[in-house]
Protein backbone atom coordinates (compact mmCIF):
# COMPACT_ATOMS: atom_id res chain seq x y z
CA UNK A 1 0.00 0.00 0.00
CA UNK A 2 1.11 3.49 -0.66
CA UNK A 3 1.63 6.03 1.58
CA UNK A 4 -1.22 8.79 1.38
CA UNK A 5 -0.43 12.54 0.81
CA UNK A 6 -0.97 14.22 3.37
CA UNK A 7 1.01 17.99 2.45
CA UNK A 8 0.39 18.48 -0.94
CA UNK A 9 4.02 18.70 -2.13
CA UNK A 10 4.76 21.56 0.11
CA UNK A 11 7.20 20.91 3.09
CA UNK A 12 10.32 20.84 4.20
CA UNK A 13 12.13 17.33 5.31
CA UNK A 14 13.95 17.49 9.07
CA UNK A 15 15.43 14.63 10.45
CA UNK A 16 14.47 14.85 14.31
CA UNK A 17 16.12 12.01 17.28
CA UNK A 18 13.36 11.19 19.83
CA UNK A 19 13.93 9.46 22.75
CA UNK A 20 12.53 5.71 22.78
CA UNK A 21 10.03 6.67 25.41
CA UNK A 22 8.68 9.27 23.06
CA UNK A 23 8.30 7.69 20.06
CA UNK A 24 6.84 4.75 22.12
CA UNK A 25 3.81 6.97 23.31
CA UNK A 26 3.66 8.63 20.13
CA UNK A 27 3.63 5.10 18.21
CA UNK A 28 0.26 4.56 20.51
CA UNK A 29 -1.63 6.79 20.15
CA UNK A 30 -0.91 6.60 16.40
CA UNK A 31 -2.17 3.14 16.88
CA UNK A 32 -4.91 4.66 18.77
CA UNK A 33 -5.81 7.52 16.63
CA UNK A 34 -5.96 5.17 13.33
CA UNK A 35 -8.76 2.82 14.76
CA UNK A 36 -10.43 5.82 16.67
CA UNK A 37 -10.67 7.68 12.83
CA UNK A 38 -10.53 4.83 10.25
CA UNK A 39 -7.84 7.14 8.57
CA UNK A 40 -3.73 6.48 8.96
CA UNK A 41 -2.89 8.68 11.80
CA UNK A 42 1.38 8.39 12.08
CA UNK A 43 3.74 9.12 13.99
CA UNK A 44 4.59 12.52 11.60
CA UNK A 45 0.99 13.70 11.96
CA UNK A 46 0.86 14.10 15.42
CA UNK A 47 4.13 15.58 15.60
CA UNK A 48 3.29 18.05 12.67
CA UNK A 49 0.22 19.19 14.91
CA UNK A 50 1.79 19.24 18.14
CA UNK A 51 4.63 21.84 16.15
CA UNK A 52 1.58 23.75 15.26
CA UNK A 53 0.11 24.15 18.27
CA UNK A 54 2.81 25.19 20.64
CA UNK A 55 5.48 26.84 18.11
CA UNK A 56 4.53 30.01 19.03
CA UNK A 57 4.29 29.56 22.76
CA UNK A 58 7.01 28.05 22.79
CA UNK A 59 9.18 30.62 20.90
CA UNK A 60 8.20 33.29 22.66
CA UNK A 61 9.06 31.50 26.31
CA UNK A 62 12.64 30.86 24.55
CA UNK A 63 12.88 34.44 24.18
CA UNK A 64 11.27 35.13 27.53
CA UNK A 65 14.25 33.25 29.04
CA UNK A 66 17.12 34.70 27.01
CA UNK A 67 16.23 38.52 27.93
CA UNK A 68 15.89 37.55 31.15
């Protein structure tokens, strides 16, 4: 089976180390996701989303810390 598109060509590749706890909870609740939505939900996608939602907080607390 191939893999769906999920970006429509636009992206950039990063290469990213987890730790093997991480990618263990994020491999379940991939596993989760996927039978909860009838739709492949990987590893990627949830770490796509989770960039999404806290980039921003968590830029500006970097900042926060470096004027301080």
């Amino acid at each position: 089976m191939s893999r769906p598109t999920k970006l429509g060509g636009e992206g950039k590749m990063f290469s990213l180390m987890l730790r093997k706890r991480q990618h263990q909870i994020l491999l379940n609740k991939s596993d989760e996701l996927t039978r909860l939505t009838n739709k492949q939900v990987s590893v990627a996608d949830i770490v796509r989303l989770c960039v999404d939602i806290h980039m921003e907080k968590t830029c500006e607390e970097i900042e926060r810390r470096h004027r301080a």
